[in-house]
N, C-alpha and C. Protein backbone atom coordinates (compact mmCIF):
# COMPACT_ATOMS: atom_id res chain seq x y z
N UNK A 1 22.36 79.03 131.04
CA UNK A 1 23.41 79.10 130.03
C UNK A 1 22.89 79.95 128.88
N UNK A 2 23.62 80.85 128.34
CA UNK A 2 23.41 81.93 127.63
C UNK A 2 24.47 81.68 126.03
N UNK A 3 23.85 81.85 124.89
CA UNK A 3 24.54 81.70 123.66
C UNK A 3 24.91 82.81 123.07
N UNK A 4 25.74 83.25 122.31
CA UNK A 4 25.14 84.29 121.46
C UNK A 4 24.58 83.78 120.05
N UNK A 5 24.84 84.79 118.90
CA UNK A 5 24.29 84.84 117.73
C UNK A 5 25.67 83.92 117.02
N UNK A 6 26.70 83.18 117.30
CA UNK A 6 27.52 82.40 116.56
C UNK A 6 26.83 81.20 117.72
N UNK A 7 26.45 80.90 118.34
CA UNK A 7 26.36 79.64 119.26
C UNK A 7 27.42 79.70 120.01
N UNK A 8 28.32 80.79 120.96
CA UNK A 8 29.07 80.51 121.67
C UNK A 8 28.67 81.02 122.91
N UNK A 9 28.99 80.08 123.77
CA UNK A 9 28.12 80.34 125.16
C UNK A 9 29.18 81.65 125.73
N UNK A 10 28.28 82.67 126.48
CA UNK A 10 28.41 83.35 127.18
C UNK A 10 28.61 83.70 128.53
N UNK A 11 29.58 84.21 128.75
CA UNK A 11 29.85 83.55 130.60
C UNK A 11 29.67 85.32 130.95
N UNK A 12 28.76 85.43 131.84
CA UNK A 12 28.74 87.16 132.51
C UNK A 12 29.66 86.82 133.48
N UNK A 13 30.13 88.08 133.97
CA UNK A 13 30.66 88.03 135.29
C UNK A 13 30.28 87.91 136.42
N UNK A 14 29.18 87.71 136.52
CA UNK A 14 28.44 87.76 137.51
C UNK A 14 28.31 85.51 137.32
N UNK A 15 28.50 85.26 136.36
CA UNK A 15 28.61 83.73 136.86
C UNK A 15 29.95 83.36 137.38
N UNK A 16 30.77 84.10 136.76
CA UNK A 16 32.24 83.51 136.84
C UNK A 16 32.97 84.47 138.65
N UNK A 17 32.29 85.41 138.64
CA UNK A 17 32.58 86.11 140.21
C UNK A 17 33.98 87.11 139.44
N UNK A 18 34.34 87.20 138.44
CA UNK A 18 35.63 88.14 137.79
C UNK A 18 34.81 89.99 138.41
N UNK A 19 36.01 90.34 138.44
CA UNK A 19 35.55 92.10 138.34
C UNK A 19 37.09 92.09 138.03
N UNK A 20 37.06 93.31 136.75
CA UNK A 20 38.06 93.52 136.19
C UNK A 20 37.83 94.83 136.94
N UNK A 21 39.14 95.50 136.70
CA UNK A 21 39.05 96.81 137.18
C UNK A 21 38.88 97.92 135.86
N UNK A 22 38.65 99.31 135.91
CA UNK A 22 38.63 100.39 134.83
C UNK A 22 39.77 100.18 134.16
N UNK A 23 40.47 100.72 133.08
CA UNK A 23 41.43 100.92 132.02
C UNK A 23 41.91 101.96 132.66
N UNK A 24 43.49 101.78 132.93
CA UNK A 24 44.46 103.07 133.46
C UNK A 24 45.40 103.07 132.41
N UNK A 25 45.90 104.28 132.65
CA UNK A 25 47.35 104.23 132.10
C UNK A 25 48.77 103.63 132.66
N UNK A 26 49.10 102.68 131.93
CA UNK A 26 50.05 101.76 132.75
C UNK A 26 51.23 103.06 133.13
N UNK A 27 51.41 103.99 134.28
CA UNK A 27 52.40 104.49 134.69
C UNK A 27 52.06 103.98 135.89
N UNK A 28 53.52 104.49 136.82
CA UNK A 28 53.71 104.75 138.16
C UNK A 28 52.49 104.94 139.17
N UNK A 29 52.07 106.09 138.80
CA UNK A 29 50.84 106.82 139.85
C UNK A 29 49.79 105.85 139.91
N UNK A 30 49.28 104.90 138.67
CA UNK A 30 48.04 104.55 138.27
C UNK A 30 48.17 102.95 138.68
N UNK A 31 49.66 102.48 138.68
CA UNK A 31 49.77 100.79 139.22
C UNK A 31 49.27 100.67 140.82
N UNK A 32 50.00 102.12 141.06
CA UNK A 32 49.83 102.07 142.98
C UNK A 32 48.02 101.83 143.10
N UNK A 33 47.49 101.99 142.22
CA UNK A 33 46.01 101.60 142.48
C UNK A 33 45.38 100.37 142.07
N UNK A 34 46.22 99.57 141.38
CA UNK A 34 46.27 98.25 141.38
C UNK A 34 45.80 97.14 142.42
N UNK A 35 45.29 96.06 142.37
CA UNK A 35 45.68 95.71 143.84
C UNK A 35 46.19 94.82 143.36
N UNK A 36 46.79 93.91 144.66
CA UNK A 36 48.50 93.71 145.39
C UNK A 36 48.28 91.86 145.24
N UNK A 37 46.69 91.24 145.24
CA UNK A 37 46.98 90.31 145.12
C UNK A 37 46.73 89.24 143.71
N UNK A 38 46.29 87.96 143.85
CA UNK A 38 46.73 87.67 142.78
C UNK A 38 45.52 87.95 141.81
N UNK A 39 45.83 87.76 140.13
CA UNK A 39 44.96 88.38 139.76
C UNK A 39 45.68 88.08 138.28
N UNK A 40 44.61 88.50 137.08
CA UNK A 40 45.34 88.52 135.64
C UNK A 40 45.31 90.16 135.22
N UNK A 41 46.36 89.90 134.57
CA UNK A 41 47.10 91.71 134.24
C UNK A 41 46.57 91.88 132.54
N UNK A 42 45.69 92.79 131.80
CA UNK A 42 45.63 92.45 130.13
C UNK A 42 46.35 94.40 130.19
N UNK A 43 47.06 93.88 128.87
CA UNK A 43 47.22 95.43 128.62
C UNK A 43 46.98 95.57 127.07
N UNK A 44 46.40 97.07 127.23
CA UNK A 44 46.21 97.17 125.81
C UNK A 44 46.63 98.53 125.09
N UNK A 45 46.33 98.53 123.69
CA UNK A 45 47.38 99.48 123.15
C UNK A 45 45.99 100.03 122.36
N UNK A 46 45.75 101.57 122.31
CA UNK A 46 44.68 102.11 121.69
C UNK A 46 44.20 102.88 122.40
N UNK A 47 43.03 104.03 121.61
CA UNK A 47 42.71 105.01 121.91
C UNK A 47 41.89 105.83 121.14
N UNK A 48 42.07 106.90 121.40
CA UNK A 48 41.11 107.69 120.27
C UNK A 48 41.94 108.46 118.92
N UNK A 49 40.96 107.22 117.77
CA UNK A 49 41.31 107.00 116.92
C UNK A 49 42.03 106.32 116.12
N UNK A 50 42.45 105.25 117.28
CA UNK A 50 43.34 103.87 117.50
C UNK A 50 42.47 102.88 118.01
N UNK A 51 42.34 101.98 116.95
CA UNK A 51 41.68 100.84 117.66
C UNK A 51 42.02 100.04 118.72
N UNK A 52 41.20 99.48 119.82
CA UNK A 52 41.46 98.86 120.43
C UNK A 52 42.23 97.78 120.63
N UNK A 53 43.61 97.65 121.55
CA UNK A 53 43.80 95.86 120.77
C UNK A 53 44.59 95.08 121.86
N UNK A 54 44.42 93.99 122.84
CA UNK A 54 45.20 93.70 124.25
C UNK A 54 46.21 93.30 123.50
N UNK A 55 47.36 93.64 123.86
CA UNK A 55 48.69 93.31 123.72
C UNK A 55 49.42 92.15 124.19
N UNK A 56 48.88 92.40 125.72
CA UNK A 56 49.27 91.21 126.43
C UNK A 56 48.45 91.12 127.90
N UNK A 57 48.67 89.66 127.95
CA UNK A 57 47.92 89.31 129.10
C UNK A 57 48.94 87.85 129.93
N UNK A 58 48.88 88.46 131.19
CA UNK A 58 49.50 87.09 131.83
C UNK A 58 48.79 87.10 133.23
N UNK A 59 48.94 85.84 134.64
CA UNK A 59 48.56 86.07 135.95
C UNK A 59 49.60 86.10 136.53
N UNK A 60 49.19 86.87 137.85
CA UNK A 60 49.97 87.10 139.02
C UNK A 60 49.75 86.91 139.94
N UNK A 61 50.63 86.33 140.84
CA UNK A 61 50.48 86.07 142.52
C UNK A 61 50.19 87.65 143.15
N UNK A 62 50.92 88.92 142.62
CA UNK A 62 50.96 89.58 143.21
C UNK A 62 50.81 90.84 142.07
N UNK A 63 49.52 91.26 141.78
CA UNK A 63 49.34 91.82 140.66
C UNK A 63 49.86 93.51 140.36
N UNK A 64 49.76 94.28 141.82
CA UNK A 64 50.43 95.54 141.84
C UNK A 64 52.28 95.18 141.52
N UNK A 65 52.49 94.27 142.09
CA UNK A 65 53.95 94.57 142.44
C UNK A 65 54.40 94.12 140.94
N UNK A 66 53.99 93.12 139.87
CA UNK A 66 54.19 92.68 138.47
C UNK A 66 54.11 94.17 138.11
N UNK A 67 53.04 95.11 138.11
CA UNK A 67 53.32 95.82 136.81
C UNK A 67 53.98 96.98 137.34
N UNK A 68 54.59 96.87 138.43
CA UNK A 68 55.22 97.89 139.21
C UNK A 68 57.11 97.39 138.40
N UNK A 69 57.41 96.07 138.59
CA UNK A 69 58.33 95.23 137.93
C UNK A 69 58.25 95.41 136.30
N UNK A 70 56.99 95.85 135.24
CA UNK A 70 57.07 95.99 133.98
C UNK A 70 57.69 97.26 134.33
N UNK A 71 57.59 98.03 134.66
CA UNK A 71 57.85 99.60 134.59
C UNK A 71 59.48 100.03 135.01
N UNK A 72 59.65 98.82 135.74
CA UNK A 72 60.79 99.30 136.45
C UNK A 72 62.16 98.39 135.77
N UNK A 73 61.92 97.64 135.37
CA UNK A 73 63.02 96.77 134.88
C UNK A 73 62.89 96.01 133.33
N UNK A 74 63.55 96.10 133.30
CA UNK A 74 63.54 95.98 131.62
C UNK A 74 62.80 94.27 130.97
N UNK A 75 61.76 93.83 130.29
CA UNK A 75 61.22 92.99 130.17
C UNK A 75 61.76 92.37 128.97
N UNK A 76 61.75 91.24 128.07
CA UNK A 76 61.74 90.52 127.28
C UNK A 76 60.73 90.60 126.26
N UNK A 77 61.75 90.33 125.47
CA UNK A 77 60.71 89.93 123.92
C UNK A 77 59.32 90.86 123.92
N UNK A 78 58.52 90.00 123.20
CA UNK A 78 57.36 90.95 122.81
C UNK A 78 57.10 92.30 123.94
N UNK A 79 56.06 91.75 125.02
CA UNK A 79 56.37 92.26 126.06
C UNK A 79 56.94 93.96 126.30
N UNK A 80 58.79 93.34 126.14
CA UNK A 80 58.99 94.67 126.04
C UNK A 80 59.62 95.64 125.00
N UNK A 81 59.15 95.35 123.83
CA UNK A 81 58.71 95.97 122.56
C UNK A 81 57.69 96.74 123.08
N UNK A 82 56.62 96.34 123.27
CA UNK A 82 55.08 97.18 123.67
C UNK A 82 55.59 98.37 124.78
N UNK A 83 56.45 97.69 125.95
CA UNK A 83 56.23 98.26 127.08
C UNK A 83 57.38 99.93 126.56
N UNK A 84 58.12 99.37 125.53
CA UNK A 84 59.26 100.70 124.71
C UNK A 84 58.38 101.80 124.10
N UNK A 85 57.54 100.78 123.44
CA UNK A 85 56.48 101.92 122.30
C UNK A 85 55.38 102.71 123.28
N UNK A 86 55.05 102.40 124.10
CA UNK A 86 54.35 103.35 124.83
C UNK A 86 52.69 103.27 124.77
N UNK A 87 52.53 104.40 125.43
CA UNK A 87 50.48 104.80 125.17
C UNK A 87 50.12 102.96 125.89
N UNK A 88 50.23 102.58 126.88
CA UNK A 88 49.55 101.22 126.74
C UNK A 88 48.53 101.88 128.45
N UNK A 89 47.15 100.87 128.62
CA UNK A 89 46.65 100.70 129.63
C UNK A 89 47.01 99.58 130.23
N UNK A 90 46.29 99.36 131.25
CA UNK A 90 46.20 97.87 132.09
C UNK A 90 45.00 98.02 132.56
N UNK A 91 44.46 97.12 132.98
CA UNK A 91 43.03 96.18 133.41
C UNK A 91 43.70 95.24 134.58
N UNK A 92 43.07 95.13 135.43
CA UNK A 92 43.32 93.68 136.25
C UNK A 92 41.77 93.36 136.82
């Protein structure tokens, strides 16, 4: 068990078995490389010269076909405020 410098324990990925994937650009071309099963989706808004900042995060049974569904059909509330304003990545 690992702490940091506030006393909050530290979980690597390598305890927890997670592999997130690289930062894409949430379009079309870049979901199809997604994979398909279940999994948690974070997206974030930032860049260069824009700070970093996840927007949103939820799980999925079926993690390609969710953000294939953000893109394609119109979302709710917060959500799809972000998904209007644009420039966002995804992680899974």
């Amino acid at each position: 068990m690992r702490f940091n410098r506030l006393n909050v324990e530290v979980v690597s990925d390598d305890e927890t078995g997670l592999v997130w994937t690289d930062d894409l650009p949430l379009e079309a071309k870049r979901v199809a490389l997604a994979p398909d099963g279940p999994g948690l989706i974070v997206l974030i808004h930032g860049g260069a010269g824009v700070p970093e900042r996840v927007v949103w995060a939820e799980c999925s049974d079926r993690v390609r076909s969710r953000l294939s569904d953000m893109l394609s059909r119109p979302q709710p509330d917060v959500l799809g405020a972000w998904l209007d304003h644009g420039s966002l990545r995804f992680r899974t």
